[in-house]
PDB file of N, CA and C in Angstrom:
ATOM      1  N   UNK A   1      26.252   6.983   6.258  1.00  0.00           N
ATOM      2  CA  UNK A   1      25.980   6.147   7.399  1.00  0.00           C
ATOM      3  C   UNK A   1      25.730   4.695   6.979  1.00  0.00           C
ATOM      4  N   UNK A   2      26.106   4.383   5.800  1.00  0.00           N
ATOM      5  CA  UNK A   2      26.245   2.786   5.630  1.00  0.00           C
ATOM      6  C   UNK A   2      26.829   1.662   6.208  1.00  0.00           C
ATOM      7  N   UNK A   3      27.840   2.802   6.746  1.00  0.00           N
ATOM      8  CA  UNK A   3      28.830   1.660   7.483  1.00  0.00           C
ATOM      9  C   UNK A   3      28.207   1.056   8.961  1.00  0.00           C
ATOM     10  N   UNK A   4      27.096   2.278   8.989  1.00  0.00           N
ATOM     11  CA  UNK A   4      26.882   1.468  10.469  1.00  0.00           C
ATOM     12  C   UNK A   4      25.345   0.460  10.132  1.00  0.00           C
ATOM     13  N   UNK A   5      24.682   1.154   9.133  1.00  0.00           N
ATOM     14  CA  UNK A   5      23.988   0.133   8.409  1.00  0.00           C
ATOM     15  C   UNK A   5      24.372  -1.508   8.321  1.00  0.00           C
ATOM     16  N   UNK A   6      25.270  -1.321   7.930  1.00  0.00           N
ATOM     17  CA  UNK A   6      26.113  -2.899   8.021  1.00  0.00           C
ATOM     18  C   UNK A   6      26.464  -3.534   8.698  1.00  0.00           C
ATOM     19  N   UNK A   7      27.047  -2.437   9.817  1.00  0.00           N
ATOM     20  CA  UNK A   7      27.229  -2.991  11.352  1.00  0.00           C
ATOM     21  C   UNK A   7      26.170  -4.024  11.977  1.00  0.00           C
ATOM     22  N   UNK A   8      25.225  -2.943  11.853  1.00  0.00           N
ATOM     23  CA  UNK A   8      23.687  -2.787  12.669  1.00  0.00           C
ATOM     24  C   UNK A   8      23.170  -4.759  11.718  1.00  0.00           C
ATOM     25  N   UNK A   9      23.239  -4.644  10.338  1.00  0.00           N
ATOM     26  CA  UNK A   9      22.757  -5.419   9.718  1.00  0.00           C
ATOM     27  C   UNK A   9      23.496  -6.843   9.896  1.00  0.00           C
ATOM     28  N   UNK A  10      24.590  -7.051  10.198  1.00  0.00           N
ATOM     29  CA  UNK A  10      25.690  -8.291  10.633  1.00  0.00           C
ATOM     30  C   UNK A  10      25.249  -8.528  12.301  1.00  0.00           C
ATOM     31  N   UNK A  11      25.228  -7.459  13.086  1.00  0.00           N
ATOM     32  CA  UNK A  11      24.627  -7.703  14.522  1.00  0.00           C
ATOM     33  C   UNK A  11      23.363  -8.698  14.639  1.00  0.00           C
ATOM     34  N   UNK A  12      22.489  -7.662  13.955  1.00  0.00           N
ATOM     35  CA  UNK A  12      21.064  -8.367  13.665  1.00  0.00           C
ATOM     36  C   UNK A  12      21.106  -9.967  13.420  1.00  0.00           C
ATOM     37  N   UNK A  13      21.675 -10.488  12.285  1.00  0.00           N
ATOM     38  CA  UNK A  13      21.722 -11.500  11.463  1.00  0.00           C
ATOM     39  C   UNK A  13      22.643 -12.204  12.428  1.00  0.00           C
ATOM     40  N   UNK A  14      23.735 -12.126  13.368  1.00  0.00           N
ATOM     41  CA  UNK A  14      24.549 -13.345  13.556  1.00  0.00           C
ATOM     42  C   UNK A  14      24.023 -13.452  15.068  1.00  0.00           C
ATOM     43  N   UNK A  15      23.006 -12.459  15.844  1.00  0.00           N
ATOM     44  CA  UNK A  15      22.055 -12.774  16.763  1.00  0.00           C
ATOM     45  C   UNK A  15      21.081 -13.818  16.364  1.00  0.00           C
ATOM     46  N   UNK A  16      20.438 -13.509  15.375  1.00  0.00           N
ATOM     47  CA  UNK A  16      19.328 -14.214  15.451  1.00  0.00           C
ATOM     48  C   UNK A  16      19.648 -15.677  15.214  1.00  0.00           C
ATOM     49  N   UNK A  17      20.949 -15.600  14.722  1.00  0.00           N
ATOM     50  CA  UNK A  17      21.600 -16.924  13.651  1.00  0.00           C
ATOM     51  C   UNK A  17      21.886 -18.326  15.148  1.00  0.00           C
ATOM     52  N   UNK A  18      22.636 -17.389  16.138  1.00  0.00           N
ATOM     53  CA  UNK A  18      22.664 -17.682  17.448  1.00  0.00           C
ATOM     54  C   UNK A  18      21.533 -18.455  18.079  1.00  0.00           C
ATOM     55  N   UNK A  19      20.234 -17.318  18.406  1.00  0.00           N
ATOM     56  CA  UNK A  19      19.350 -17.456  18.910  1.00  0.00           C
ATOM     57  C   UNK A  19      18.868 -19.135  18.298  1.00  0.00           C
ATOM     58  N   UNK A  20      18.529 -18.756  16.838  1.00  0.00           N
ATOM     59  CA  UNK A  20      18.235 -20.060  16.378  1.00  0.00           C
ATOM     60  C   UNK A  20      17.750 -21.489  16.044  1.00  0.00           C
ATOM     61  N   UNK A  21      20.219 -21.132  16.636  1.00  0.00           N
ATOM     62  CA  UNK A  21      20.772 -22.278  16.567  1.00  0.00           C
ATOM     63  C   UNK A  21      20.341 -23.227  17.898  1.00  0.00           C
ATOM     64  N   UNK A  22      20.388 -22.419  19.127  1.00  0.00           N
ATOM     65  CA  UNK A  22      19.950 -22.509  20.681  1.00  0.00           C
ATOM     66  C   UNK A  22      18.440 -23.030  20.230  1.00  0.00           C
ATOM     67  N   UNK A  23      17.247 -22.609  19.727  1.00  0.00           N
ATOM     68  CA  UNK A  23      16.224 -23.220  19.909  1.00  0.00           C
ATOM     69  C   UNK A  23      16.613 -24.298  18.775  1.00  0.00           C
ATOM     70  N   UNK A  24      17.277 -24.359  17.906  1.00  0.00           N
ATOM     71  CA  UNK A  24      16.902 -26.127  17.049  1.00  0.00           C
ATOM     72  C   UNK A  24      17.724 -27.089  17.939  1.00  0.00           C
ATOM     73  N   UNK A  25      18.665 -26.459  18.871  1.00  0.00           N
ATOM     74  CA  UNK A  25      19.414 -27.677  19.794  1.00  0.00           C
ATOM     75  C   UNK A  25      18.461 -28.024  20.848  1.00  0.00           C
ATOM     76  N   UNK A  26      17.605 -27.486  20.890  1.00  0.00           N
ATOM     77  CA  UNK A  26      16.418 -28.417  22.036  1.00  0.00           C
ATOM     78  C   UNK A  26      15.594 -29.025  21.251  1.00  0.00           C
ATOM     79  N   UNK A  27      15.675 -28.965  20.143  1.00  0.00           N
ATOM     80  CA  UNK A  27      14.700 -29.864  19.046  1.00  0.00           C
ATOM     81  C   UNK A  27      14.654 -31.229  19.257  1.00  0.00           C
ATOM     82  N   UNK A  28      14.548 -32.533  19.300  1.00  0.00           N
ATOM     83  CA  UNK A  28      15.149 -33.743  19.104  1.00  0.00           C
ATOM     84  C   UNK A  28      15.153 -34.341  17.567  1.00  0.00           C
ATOM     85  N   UNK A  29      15.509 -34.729  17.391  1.00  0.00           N
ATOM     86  CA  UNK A  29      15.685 -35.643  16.132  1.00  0.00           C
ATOM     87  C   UNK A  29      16.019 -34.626  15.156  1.00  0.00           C
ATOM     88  N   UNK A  30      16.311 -33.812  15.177  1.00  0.00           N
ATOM     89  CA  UNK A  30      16.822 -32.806  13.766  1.00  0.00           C
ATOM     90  C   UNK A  30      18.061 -33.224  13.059  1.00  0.00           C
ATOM     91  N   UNK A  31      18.158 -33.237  11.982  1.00  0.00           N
ATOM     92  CA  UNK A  31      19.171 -34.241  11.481  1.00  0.00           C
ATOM     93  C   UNK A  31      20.192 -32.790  10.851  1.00  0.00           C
ATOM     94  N   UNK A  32      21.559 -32.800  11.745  1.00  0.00           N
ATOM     95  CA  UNK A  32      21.960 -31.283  11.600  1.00  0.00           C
ATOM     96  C   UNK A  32      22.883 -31.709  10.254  1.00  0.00           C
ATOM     97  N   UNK A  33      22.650 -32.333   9.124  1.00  0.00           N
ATOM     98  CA  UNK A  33      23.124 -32.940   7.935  1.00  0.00           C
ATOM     99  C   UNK A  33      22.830 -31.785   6.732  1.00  0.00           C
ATOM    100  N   UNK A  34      21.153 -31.656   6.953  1.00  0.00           N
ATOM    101  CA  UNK A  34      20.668 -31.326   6.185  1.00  0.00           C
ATOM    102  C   UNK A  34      20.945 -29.711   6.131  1.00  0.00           C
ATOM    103  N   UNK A  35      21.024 -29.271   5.154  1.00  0.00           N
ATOM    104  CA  UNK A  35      21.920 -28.365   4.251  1.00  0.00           C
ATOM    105  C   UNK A  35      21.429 -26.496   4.923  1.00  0.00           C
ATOM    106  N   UNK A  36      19.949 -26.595   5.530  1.00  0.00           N
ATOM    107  CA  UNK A  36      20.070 -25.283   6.431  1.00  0.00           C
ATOM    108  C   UNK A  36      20.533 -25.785   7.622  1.00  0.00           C
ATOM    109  N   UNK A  37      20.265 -26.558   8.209  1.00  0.00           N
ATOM    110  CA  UNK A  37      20.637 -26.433   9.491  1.00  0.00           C
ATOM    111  C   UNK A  37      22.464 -26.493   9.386  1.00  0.00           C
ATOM    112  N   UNK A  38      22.948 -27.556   8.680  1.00  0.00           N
ATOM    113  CA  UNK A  38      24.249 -27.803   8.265  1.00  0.00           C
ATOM    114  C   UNK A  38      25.398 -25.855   8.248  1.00  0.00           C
ATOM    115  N   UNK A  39      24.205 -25.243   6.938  1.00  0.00           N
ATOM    116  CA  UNK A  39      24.789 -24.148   7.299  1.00  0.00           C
ATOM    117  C   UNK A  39      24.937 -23.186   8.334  1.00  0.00           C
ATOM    118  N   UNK A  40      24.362 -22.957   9.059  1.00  0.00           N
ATOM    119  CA  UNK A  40      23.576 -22.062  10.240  1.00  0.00           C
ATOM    120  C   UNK A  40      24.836 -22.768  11.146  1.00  0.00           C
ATOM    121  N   UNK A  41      24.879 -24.241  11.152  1.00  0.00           N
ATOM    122  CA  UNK A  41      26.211 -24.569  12.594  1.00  0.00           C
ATOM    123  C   UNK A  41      27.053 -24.076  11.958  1.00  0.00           C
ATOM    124  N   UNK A  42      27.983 -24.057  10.749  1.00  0.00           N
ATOM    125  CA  UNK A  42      29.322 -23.488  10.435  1.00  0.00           C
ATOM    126  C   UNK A  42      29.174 -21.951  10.719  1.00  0.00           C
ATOM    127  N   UNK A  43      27.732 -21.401   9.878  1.00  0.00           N
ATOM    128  CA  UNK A  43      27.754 -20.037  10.531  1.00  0.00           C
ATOM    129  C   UNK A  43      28.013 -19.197  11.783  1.00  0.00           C
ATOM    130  N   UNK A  44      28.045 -20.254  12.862  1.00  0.00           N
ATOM    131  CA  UNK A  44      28.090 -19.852  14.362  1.00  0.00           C
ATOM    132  C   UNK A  44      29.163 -20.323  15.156  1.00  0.00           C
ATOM    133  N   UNK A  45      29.867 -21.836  14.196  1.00  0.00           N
ATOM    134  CA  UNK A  45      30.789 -22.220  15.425  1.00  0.00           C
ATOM    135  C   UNK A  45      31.708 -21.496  15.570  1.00  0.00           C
ATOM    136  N   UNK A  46      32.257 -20.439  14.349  1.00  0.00           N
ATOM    137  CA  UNK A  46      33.495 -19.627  14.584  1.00  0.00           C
ATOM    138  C   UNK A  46      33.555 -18.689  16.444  1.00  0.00           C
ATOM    139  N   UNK A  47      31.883 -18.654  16.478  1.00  0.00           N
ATOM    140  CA  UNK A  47      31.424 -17.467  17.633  1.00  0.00           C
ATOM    141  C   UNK A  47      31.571 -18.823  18.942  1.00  0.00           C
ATOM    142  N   UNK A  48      30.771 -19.891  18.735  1.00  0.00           N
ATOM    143  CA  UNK A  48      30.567 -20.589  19.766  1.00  0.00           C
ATOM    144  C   UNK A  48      31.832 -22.110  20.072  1.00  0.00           C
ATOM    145  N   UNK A  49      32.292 -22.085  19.143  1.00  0.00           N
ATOM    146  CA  UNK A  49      33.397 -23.261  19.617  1.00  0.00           C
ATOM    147  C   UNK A  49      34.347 -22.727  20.438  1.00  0.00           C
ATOM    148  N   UNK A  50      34.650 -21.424  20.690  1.00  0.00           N
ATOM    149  CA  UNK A  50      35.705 -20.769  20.974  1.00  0.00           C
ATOM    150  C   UNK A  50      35.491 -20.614  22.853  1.00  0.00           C
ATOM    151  N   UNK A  51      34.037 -20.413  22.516  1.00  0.00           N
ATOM    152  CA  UNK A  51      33.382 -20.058  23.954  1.00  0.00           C
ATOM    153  C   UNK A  51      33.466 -21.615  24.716  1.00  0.00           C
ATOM    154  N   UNK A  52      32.764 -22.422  23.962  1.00  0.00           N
ATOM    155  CA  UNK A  52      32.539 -23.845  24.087  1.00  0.00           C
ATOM    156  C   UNK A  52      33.840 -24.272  25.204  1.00  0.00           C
ATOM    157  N   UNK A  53      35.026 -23.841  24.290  1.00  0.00           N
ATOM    158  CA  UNK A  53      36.351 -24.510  24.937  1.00  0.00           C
ATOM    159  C   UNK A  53      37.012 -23.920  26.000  1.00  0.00           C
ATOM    160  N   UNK A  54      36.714 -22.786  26.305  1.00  0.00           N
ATOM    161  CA  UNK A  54      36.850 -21.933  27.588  1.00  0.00           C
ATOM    162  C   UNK A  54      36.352 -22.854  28.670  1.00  0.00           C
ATOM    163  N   UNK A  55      34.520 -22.631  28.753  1.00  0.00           N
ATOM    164  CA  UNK A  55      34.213 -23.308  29.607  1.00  0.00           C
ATOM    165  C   UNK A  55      35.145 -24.928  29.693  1.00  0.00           C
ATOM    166  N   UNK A  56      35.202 -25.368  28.957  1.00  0.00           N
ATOM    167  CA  UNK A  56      35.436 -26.705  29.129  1.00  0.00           C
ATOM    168  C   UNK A  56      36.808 -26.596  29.903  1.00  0.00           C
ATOM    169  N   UNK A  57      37.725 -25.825  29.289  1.00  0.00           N
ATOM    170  CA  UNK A  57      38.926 -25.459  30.392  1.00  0.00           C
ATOM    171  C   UNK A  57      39.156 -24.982  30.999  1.00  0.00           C
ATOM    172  N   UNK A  58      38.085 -24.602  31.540  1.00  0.00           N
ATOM    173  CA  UNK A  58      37.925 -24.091  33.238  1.00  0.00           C
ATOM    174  C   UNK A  58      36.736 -25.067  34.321  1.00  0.00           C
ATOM    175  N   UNK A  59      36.119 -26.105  33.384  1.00  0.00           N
ATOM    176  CA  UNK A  59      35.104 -26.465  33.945  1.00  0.00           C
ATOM    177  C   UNK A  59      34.028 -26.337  34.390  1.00  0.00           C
ATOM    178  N   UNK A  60      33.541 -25.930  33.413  1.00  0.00           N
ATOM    179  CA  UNK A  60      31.958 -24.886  33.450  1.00  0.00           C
ATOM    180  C   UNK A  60      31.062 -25.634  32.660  1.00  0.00           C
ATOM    181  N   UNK A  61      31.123 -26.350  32.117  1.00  0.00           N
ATOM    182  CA  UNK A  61      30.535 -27.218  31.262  1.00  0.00           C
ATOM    183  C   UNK A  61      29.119 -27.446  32.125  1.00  0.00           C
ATOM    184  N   UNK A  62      28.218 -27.368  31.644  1.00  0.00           N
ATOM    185  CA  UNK A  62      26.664 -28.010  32.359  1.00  0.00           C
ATOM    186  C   UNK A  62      26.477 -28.614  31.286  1.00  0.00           C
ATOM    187  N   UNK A  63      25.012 -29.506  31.862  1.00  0.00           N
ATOM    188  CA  UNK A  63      24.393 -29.805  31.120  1.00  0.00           C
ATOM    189  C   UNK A  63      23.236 -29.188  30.159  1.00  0.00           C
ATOM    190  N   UNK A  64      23.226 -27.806  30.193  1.00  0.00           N
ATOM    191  CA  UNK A  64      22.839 -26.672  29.809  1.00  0.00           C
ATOM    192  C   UNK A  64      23.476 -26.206  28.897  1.00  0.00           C
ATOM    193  N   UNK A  65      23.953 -25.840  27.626  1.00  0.00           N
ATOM    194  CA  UNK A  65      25.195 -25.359  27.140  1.00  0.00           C
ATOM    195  C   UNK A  65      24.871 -23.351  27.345  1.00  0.00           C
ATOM    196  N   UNK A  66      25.773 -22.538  27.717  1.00  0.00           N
ATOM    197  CA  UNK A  66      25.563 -21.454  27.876  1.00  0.00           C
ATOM    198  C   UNK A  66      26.272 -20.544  27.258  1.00  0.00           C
ATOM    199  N   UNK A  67      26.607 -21.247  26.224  1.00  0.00           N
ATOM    200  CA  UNK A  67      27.934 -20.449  25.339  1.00  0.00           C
ATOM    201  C   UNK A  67      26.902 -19.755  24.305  1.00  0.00           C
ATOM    202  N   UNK A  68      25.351 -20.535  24.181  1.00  0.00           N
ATOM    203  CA  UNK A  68      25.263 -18.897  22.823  1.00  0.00           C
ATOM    204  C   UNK A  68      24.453 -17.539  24.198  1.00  0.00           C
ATOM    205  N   UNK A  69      24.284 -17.836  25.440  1.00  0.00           N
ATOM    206  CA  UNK A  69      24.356 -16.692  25.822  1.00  0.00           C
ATOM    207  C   UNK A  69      25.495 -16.116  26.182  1.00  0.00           C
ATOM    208  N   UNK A  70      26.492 -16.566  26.722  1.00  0.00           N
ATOM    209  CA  UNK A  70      27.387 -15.954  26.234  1.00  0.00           C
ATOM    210  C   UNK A  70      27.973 -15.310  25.704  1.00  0.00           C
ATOM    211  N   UNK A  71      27.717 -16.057  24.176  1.00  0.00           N
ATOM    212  CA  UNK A  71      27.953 -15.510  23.052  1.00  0.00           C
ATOM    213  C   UNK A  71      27.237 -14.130  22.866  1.00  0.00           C
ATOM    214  N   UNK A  72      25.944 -14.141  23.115  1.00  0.00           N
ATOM    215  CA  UNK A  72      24.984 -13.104  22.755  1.00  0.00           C
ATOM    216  C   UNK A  72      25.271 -12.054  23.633  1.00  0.00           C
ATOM    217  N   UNK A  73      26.229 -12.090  24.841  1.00  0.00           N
ATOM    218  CA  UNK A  73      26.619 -11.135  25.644  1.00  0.00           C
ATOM    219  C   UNK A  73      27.798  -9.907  25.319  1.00  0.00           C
ATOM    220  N   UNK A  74      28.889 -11.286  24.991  1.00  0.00           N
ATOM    221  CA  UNK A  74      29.903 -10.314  24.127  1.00  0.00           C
ATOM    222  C   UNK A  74      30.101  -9.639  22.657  1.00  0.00           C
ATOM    223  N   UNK A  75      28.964 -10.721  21.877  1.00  0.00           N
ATOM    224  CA  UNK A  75      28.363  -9.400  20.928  1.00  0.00           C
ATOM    225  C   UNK A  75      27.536  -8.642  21.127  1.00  0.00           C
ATOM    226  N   UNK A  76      26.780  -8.305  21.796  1.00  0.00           N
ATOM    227  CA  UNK A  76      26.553  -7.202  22.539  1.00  0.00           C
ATOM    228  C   UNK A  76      27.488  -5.544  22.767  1.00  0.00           C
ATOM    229  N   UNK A  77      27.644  -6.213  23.450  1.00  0.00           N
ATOM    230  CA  UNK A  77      29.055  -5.696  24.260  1.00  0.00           C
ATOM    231  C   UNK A  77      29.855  -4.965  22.807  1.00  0.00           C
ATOM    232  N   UNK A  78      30.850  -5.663  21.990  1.00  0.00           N
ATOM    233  CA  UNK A  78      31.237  -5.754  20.933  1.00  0.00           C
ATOM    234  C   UNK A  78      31.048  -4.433  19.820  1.00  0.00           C
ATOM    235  N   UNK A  79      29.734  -4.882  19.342  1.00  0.00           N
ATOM    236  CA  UNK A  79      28.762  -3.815  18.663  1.00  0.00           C
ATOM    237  C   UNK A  79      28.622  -2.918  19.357  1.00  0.00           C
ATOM    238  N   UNK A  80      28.447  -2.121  20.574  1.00  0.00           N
ATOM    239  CA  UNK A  80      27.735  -0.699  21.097  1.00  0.00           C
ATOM    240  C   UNK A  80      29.014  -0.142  20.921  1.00  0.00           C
ATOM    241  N   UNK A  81      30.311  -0.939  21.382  1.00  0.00           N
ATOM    242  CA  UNK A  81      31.829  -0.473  21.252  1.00  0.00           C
ATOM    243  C   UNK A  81      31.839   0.086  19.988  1.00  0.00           C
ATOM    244  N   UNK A  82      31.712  -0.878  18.720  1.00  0.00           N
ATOM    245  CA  UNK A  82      32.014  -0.495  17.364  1.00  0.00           C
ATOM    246  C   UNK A  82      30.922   0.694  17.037  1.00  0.00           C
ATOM    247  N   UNK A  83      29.618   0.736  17.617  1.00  0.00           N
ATOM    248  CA  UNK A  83      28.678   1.697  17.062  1.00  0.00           C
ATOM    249  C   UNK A  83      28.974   3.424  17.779  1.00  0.00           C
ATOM    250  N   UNK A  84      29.288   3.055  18.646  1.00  0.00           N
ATOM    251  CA  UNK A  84      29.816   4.487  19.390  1.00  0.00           C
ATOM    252  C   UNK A  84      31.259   5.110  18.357  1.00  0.00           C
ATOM    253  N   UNK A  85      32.076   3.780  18.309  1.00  0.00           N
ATOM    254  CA  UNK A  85      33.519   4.489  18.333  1.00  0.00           C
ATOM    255  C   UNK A  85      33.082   5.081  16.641  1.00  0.00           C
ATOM    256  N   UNK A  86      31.818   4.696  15.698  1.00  0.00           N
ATOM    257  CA  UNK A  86      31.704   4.567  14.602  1.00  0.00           C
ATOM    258  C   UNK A  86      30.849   6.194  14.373  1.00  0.00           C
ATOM    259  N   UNK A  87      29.651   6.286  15.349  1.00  0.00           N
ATOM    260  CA  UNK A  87      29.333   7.695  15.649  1.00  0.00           C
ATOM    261  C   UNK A  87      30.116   8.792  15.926  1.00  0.00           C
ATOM    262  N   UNK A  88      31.296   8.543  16.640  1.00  0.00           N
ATOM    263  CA  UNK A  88      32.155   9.616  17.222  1.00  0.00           C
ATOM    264  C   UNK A  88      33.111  10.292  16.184  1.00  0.00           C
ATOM    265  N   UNK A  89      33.200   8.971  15.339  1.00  0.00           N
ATOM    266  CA  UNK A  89      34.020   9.132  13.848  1.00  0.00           C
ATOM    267  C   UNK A  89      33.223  10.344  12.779  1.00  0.00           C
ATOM    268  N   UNK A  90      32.132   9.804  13.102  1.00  0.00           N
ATOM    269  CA  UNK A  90      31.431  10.172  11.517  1.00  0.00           C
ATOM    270  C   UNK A  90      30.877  11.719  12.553  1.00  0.00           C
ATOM    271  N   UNK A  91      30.786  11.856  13.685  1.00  0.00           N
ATOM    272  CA  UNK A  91      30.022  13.017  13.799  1.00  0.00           C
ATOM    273  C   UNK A  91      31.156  14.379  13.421  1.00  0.00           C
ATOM    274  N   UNK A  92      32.558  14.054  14.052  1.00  0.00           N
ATOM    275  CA  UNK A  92      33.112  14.513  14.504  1.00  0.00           C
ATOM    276  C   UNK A  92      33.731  14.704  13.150  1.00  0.00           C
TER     277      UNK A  92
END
């Protein structure tokens, strides 16, 4: 059952990585240069630029950004898919 160990352990980690990122963007003055925060945005934009540009081309854009819930919706979503189809494997 490692594999879902890993699952479970990448879920965990690119949530919280999310979560975060969402509270240091209400921060002010954080200088996103510096080398954690620097990493943590590359870590996430693969998840959130993608979302980012949806809204924007459909026009959803607020002044709110809502793409890491979003985000946090369809990994969600995502993971219970992979953890089921991953149980059904290994039970069966």
């Amino acid at each position: 059952m490692l594999i879902l160990r890993l699952l479970n352990l990448c879920y965990e980690l690119t949530t919280l990585s999310i979560i975060v990122r969402a509270v240091i963007s209400w921060i002010p003055n954080i200088d996103c240069y510096k080398e954690p925060i620097k990493t943590l945005i590359k870590f996430t934009d693969w998840i959130l630029d993608p979302i980012k540009d949806l809204l924007d081309r459909f026009g959803l854009l607020t002044v709110i950004d809502v793409s890491p819930i979003i985000a946090l919706f369809l990994i969600n979503i995502v993971y219970k898919f992979l953890y089921r189809i991953l149980i059904m494997f290994f039970i069966n």
